[in-house]
PDB file of N, CA and C in Angstrom:
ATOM      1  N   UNK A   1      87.651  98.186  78.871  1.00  0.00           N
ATOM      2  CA  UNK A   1      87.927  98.608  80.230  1.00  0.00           C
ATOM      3  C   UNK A   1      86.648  99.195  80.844  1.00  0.00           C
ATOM      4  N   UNK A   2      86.475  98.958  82.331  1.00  0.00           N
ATOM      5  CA  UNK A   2      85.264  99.755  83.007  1.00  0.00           C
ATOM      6  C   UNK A   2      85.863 100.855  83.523  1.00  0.00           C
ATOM      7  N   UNK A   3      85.425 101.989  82.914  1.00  0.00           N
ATOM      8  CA  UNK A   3      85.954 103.579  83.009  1.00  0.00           C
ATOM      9  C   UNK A   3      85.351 103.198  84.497  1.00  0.00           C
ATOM     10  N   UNK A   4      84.324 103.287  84.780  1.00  0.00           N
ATOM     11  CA  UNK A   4      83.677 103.586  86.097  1.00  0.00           C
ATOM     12  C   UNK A   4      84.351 102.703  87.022  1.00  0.00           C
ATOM     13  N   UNK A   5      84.735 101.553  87.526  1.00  0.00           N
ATOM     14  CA  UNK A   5      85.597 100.730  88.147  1.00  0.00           C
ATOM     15  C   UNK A   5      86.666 101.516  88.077  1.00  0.00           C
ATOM     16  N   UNK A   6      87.676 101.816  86.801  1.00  0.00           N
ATOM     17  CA  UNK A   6      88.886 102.460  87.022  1.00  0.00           C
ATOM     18  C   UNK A   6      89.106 104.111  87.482  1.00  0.00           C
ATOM     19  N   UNK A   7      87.919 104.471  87.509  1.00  0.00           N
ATOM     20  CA  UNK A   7      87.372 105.955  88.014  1.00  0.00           C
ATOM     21  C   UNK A   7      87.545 106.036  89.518  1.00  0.00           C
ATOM     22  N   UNK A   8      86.826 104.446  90.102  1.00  0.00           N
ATOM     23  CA  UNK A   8      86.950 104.864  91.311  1.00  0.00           C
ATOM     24  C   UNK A   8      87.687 104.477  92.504  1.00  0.00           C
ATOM     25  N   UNK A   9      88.299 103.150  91.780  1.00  0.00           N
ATOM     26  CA  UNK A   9      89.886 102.904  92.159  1.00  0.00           C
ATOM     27  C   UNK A   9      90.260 103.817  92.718  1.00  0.00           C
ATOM     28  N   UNK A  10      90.715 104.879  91.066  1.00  0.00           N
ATOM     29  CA  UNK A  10      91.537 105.867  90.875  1.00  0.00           C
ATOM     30  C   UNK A  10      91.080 106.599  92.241  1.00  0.00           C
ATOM     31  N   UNK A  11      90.149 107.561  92.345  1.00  0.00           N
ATOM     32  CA  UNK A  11      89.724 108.498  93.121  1.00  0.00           C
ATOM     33  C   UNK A  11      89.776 107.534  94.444  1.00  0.00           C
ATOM     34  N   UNK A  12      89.814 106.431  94.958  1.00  0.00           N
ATOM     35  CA  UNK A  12      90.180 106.198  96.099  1.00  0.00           C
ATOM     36  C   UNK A  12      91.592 106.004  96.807  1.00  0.00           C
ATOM     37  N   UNK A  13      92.612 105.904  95.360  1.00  0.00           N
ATOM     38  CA  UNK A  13      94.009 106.661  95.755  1.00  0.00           C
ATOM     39  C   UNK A  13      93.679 108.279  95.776  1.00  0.00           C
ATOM     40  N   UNK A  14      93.527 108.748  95.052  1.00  0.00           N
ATOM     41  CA  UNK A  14      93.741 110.101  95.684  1.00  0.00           C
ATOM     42  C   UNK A  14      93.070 110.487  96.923  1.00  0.00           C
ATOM     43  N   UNK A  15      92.185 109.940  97.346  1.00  0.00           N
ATOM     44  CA  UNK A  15      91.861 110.099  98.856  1.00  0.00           C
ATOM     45  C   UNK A  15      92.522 109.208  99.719  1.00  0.00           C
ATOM     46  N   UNK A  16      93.356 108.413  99.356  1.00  0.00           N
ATOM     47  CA  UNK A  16      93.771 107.762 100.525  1.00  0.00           C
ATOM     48  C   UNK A  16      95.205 108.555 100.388  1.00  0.00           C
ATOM     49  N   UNK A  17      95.329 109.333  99.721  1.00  0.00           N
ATOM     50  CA  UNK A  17      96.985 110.275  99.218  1.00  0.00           C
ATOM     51  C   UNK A  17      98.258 109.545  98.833  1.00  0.00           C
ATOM     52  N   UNK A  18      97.954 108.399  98.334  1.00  0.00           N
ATOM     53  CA  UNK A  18      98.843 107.209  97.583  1.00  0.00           C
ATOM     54  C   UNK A  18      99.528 107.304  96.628  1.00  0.00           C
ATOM     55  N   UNK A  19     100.605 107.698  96.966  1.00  0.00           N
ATOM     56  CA  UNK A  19     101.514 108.471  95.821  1.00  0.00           C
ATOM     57  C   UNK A  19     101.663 107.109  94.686  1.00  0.00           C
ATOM     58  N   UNK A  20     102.112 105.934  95.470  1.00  0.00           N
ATOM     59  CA  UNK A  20     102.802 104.997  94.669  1.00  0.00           C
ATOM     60  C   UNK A  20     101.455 104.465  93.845  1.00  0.00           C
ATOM     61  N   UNK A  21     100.329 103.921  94.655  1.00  0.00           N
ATOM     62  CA  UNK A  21      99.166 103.442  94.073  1.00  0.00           C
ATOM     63  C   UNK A  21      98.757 104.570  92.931  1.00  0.00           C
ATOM     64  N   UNK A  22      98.510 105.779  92.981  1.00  0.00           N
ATOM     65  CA  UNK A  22      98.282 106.780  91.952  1.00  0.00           C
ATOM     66  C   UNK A  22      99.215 107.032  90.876  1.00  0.00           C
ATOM     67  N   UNK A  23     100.567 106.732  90.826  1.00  0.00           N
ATOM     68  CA  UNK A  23     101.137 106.800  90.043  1.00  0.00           C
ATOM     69  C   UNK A  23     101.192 105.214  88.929  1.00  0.00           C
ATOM     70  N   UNK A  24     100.771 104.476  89.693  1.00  0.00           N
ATOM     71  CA  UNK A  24     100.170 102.995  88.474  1.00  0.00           C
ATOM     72  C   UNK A  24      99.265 103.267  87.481  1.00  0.00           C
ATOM     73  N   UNK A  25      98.334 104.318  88.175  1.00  0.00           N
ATOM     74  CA  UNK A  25      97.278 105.141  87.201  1.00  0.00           C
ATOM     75  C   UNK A  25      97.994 105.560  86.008  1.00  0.00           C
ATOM     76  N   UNK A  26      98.718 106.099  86.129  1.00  0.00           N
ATOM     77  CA  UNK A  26      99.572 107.261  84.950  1.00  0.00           C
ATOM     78  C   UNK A  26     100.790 106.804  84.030  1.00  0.00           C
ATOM     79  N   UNK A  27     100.488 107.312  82.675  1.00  0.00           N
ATOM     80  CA  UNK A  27     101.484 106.597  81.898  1.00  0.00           C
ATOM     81  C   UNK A  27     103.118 107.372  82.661  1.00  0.00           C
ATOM     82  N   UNK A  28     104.086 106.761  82.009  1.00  0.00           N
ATOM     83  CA  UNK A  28     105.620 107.472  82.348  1.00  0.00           C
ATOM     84  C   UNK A  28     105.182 108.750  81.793  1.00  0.00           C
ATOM     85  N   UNK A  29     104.909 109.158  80.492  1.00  0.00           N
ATOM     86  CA  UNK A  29     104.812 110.294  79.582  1.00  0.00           C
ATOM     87  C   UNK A  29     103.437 111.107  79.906  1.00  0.00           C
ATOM     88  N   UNK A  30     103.044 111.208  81.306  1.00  0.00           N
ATOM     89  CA  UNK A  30     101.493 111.664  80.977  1.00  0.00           C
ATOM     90  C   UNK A  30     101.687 113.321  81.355  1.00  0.00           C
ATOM     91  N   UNK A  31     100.993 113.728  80.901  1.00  0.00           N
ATOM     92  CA  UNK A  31     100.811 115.417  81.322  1.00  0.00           C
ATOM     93  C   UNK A  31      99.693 115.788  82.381  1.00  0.00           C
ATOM     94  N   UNK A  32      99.897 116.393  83.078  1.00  0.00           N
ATOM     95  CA  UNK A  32      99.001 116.887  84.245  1.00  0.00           C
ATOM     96  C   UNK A  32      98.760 117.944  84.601  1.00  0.00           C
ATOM     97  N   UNK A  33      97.540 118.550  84.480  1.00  0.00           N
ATOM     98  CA  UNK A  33      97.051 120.028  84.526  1.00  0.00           C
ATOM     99  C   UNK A  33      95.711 119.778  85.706  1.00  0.00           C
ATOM    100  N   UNK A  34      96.077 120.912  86.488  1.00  0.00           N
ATOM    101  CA  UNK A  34      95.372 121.279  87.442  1.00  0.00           C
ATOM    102  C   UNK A  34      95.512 122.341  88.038  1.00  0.00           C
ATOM    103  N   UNK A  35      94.361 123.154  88.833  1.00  0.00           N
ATOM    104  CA  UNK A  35      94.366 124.828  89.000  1.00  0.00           C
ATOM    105  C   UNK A  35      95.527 125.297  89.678  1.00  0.00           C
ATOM    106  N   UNK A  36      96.564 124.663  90.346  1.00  0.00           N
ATOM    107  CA  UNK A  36      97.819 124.973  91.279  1.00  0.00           C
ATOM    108  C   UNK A  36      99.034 124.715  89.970  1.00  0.00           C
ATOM    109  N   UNK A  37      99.261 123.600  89.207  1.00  0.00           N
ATOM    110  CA  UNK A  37      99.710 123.868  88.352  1.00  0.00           C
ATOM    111  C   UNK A  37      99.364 123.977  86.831  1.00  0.00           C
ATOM    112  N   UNK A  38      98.552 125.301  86.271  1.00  0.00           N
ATOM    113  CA  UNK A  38      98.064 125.601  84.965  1.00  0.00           C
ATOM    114  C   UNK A  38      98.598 124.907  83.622  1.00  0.00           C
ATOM    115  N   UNK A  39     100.249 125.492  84.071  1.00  0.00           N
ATOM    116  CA  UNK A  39     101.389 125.112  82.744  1.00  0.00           C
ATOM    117  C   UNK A  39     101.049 123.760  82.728  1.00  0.00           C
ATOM    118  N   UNK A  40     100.916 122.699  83.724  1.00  0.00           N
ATOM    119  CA  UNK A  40     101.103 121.233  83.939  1.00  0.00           C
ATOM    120  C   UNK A  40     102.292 120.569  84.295  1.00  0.00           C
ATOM    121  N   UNK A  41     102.362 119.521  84.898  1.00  0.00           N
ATOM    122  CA  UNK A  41     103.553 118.715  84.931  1.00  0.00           C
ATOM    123  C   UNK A  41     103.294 117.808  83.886  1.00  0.00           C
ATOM    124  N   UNK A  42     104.957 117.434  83.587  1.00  0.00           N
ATOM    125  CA  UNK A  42     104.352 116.470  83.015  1.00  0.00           C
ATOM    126  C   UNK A  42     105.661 115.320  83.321  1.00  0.00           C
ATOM    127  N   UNK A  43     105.591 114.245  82.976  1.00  0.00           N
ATOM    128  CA  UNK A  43     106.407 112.482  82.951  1.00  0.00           C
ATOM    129  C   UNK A  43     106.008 112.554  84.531  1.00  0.00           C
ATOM    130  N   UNK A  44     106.116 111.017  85.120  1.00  0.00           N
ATOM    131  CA  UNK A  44     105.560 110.189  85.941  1.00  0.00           C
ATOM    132  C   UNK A  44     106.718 111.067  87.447  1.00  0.00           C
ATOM    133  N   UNK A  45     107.974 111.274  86.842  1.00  0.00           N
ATOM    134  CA  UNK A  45     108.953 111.157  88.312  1.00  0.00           C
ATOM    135  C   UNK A  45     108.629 113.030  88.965  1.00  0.00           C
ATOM    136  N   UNK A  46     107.908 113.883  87.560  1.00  0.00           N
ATOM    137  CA  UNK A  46     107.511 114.875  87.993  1.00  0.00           C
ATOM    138  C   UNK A  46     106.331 115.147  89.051  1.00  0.00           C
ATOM    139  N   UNK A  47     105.307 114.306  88.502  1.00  0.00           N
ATOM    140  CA  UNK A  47     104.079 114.240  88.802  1.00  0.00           C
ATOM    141  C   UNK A  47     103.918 113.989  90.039  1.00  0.00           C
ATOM    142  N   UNK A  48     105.068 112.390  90.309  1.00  0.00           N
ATOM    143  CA  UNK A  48     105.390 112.326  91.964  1.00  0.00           C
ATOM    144  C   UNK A  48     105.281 113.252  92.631  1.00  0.00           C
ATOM    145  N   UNK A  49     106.397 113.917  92.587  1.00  0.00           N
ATOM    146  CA  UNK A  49     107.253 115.029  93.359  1.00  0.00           C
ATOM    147  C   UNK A  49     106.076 116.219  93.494  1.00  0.00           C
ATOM    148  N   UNK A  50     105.265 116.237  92.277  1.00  0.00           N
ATOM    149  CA  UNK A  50     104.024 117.341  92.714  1.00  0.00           C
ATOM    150  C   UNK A  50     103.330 116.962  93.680  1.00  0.00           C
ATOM    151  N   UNK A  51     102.443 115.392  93.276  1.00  0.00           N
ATOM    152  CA  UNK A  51     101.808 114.918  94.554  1.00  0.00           C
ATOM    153  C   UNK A  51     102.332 114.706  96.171  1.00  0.00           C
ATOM    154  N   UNK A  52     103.413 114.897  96.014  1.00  0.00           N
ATOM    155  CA  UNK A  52     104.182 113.864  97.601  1.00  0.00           C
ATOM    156  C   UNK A  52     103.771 115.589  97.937  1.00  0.00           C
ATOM    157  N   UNK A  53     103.998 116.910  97.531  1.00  0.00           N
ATOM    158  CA  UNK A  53     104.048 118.198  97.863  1.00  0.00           C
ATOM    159  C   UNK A  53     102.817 118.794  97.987  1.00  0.00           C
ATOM    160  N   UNK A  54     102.232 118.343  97.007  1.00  0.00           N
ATOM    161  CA  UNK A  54     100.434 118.478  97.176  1.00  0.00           C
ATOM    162  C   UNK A  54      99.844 117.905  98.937  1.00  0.00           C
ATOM    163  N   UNK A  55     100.061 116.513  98.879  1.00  0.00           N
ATOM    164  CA  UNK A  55      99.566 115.823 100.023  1.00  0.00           C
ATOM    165  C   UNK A  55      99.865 115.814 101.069  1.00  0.00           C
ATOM    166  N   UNK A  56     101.439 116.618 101.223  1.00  0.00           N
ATOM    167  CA  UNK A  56     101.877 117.021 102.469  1.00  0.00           C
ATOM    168  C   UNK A  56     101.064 118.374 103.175  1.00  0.00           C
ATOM    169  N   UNK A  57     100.851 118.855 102.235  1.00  0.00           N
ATOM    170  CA  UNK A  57     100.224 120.706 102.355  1.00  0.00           C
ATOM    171  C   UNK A  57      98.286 120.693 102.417  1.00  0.00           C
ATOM    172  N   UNK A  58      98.129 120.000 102.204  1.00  0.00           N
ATOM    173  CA  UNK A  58      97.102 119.541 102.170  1.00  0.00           C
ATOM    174  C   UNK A  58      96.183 119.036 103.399  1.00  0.00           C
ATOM    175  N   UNK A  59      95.064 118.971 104.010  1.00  0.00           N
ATOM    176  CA  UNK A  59      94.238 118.368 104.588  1.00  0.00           C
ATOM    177  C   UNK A  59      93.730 116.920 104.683  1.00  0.00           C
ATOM    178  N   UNK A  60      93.118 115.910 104.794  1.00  0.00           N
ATOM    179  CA  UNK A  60      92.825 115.078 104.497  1.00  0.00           C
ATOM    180  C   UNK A  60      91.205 115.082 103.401  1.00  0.00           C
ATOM    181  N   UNK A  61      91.029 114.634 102.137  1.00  0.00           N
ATOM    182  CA  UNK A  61      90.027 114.643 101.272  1.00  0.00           C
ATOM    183  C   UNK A  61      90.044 113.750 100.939  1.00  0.00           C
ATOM    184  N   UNK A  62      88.320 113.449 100.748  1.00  0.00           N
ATOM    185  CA  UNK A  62      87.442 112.275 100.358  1.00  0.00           C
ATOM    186  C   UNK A  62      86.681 112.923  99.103  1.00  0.00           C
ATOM    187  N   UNK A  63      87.319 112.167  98.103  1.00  0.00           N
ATOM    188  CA  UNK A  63      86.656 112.091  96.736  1.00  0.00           C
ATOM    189  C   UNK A  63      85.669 111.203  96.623  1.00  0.00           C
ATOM    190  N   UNK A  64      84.490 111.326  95.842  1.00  0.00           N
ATOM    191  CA  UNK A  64      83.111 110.425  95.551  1.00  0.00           C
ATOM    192  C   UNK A  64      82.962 110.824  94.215  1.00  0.00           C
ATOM    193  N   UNK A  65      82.695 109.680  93.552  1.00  0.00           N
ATOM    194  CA  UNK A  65      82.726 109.685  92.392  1.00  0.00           C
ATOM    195  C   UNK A  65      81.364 109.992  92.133  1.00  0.00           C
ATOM    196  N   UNK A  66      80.751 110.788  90.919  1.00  0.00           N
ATOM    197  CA  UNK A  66      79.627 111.083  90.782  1.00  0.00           C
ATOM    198  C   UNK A  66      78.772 110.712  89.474  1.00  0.00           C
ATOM    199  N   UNK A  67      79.337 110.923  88.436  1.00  0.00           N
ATOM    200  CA  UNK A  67      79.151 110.486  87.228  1.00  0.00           C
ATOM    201  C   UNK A  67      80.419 110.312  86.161  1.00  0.00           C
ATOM    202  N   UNK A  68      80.363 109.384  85.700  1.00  0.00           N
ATOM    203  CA  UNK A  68      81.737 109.253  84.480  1.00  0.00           C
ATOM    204  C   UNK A  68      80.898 108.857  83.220  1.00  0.00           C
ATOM    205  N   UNK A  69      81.484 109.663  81.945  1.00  0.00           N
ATOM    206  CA  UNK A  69      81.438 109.214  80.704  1.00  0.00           C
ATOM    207  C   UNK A  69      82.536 108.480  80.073  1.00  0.00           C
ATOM    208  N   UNK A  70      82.496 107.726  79.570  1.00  0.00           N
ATOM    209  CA  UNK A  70      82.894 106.938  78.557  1.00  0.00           C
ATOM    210  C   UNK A  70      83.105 108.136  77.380  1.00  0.00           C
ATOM    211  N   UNK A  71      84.958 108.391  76.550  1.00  0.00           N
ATOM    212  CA  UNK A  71      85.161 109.090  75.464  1.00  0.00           C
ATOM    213  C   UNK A  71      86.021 107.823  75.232  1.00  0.00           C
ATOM    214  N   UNK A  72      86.014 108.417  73.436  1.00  0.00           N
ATOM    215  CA  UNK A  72      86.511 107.667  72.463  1.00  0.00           C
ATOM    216  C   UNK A  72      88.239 107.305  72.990  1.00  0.00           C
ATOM    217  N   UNK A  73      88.899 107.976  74.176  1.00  0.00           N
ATOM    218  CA  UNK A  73      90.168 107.702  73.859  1.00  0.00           C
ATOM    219  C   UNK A  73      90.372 107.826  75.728  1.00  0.00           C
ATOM    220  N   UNK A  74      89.127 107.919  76.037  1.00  0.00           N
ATOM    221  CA  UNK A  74      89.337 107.756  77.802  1.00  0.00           C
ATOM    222  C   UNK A  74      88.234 107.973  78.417  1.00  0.00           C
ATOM    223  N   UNK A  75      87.920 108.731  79.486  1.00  0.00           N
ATOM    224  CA  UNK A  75      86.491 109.047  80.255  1.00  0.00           C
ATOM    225  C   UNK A  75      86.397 110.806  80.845  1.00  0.00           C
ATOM    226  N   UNK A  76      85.343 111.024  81.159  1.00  0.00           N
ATOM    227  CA  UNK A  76      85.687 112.568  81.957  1.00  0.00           C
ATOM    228  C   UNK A  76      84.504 111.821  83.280  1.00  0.00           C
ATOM    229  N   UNK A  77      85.036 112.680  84.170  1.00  0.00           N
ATOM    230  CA  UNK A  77      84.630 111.662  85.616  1.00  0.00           C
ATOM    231  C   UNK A  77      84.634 112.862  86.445  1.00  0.00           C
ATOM    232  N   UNK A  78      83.048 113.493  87.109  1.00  0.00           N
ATOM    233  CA  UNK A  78      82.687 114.040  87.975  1.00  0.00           C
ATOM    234  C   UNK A  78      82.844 114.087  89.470  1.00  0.00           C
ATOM    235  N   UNK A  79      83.002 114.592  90.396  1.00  0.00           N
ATOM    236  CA  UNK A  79      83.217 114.140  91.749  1.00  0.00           C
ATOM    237  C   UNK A  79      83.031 115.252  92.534  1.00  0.00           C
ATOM    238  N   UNK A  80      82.723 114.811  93.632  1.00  0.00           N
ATOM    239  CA  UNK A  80      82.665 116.261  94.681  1.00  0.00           C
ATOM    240  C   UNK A  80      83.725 115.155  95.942  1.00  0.00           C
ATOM    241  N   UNK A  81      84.122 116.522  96.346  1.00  0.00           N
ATOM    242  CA  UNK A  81      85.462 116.047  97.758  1.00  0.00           C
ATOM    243  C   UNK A  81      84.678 117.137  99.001  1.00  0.00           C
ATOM    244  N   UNK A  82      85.369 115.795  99.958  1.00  0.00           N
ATOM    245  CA  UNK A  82      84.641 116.030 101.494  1.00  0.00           C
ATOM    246  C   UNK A  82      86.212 116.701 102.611  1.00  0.00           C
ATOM    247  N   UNK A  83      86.663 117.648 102.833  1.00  0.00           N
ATOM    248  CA  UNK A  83      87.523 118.070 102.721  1.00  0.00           C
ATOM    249  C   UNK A  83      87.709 117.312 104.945  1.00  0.00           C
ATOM    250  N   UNK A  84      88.863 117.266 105.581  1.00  0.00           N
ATOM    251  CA  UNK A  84      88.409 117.103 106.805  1.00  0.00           C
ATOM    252  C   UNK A  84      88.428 115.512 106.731  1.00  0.00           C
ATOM    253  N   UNK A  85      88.050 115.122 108.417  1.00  0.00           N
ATOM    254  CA  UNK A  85      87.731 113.780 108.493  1.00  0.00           C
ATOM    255  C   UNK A  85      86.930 113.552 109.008  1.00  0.00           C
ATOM    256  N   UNK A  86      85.401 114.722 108.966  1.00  0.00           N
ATOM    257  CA  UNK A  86      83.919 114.583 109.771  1.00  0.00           C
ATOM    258  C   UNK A  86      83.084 113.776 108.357  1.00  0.00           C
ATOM    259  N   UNK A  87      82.858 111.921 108.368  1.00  0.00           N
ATOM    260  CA  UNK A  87      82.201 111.950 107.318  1.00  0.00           C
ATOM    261  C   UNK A  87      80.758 112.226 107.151  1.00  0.00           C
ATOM    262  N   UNK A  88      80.491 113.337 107.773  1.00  0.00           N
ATOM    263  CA  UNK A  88      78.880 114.096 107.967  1.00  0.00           C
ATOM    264  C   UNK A  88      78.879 115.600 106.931  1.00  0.00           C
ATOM    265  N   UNK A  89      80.750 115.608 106.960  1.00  0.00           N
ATOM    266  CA  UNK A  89      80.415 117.020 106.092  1.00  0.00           C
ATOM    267  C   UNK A  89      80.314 117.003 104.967  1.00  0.00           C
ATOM    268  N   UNK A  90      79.778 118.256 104.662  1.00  0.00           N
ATOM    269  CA  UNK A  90      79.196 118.765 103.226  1.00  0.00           C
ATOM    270  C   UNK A  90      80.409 118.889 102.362  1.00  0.00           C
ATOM    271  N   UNK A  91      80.105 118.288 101.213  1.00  0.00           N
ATOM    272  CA  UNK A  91      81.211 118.802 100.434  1.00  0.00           C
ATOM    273  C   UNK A  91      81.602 120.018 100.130  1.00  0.00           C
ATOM    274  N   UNK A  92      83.207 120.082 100.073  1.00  0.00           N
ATOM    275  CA  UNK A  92      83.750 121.742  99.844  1.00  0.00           C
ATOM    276  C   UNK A  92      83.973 121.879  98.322  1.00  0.00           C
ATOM    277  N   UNK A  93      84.360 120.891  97.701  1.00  0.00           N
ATOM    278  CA  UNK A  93      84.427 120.985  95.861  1.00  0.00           C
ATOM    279  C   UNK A  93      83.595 120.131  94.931  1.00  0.00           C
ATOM    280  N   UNK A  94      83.312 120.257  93.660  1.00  0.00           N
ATOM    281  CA  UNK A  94      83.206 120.181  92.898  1.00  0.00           C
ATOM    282  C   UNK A  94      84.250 119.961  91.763  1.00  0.00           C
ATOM    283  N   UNK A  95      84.398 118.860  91.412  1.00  0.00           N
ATOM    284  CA  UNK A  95      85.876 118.808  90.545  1.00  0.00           C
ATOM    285  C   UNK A  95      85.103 117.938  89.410  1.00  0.00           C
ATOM    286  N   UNK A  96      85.904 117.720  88.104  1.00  0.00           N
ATOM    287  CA  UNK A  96      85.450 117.469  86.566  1.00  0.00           C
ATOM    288  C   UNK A  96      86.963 116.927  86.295  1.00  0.00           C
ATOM    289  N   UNK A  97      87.378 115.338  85.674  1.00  0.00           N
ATOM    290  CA  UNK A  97      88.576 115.264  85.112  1.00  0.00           C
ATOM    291  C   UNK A  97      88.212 115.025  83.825  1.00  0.00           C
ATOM    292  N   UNK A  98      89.115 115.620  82.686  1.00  0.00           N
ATOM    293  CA  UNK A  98      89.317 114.687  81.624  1.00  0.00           C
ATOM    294  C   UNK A  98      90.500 113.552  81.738  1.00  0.00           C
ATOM    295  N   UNK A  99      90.054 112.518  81.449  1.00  0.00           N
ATOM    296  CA  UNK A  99      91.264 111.411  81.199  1.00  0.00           C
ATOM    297  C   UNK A  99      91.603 110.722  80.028  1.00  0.00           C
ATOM    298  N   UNK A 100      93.108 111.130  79.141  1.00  0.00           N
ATOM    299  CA  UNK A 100      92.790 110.086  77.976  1.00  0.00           C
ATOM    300  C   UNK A 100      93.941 109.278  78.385  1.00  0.00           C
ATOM    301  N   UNK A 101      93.223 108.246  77.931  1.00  0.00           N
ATOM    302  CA  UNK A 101      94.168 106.705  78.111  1.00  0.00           C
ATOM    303  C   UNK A 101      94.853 106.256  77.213  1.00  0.00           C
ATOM    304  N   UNK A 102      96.359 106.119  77.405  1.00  0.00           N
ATOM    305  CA  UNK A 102      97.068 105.328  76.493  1.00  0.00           C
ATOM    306  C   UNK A 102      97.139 103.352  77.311  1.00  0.00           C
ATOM    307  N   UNK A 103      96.660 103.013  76.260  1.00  0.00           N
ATOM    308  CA  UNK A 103      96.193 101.332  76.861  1.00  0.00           C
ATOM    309  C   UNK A 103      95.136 101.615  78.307  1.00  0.00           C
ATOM    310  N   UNK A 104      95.397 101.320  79.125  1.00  0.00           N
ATOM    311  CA  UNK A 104      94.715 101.563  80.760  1.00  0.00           C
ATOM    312  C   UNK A 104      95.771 102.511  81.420  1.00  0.00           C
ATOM    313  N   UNK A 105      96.209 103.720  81.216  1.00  0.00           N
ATOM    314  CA  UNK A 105      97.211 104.288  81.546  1.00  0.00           C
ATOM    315  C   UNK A 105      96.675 105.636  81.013  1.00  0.00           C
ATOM    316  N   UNK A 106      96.623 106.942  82.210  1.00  0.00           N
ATOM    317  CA  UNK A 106      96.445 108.010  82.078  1.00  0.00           C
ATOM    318  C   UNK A 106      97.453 108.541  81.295  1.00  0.00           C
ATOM    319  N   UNK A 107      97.401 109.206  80.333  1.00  0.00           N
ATOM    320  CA  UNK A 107      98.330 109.944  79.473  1.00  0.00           C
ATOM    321  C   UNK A 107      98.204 111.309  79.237  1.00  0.00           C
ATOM    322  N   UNK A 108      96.930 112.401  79.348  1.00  0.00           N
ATOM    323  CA  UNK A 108      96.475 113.296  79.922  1.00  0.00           C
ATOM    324  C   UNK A 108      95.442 113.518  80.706  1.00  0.00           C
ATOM    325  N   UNK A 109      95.985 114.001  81.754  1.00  0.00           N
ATOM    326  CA  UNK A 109      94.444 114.715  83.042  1.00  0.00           C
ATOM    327  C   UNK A 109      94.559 116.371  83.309  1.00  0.00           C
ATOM    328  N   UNK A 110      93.388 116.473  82.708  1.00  0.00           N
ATOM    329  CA  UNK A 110      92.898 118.155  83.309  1.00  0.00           C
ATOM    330  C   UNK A 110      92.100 117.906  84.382  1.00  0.00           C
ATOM    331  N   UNK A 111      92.195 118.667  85.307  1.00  0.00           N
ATOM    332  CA  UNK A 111      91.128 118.847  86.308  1.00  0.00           C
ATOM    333  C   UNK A 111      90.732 120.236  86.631  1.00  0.00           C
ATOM    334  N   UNK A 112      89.548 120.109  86.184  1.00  0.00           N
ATOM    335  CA  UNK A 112      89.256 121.153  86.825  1.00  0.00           C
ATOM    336  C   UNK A 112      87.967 121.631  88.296  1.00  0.00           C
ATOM    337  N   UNK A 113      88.035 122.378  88.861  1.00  0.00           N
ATOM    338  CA  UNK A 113      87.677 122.577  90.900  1.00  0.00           C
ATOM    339  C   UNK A 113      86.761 124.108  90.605  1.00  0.00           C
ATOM    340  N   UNK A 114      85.610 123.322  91.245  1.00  0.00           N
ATOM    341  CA  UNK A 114      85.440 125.271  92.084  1.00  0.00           C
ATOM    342  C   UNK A 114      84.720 124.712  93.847  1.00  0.00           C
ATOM    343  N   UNK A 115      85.047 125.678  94.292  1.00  0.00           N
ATOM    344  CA  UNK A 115      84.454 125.548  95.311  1.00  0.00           C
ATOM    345  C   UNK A 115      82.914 125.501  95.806  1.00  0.00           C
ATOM    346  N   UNK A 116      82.045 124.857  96.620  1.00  0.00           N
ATOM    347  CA  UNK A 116      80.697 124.757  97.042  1.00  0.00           C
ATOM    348  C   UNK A 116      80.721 125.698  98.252  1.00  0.00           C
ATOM    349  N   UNK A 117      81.674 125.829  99.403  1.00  0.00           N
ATOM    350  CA  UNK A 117      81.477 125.872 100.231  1.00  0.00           C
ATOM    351  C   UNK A 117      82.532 127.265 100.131  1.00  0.00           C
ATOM    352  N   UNK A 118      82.391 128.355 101.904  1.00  0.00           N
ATOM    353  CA  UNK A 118      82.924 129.436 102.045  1.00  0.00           C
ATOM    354  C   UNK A 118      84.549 129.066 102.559  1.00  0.00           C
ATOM    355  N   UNK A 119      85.070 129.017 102.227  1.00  0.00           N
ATOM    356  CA  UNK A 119      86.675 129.077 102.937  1.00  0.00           C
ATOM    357  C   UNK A 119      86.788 129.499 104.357  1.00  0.00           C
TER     358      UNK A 119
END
């Protein structure tokens, strides 16, 4: 598989806020950790229901992929997000995923965010 191709697929559903396209990403059984939910969600019909709630509350963001490694059982994939719909602005985050893949299918994602910019 090309981690980097499926990196940035991926990250162009989550900027386009594609619940259905982003959830092809993810196994049924995958777990999902990120700074809003620590504990994680986890199976596919949860994960939905986080994102459809995420993307409603949310702004519009542009993810760019920055660097991805290649791991033995998936990739970890760098990115900074352009928060807004001025594509002149500076990015507001800094984000880091781990992804391990069962077949081509996310089965765990951590993400972790800090901010670049002042709130």
């Amino acid at each position: 598989m090309d981690v980097e191709d499926f990196n940035r697929r991926w990250l162009a559903a989550w900027t386009a806020k594609d619940v259905p396209a982003l959830l092809a990403f993810y196994a049924e059984d995958v777990a999902y950790f990120d700074p809003q939910v620590p504990g994680g969600v986890h199976g596919g019909e949860a994960l939905g229901a986080y994102l459809t709630g995420l993307f409603a509350a949310t702004p519009a963001m542009r993810y760019d992929p920055e660097k991805v490694w290649a791991t033995d059982d998936g990739f970890c994939g760098r990115w900074y997000c352009v928060m807004g719909d001025d594509p002149a602005a500076p990015p507001a985050m800094r984000g880091f995923d781990l992804c391990v893949l069962k077949g081509e299918r996310i089965v765990l994602n951590e993400v972790y965010v800090h901010p670049l910019t002042a709130a």
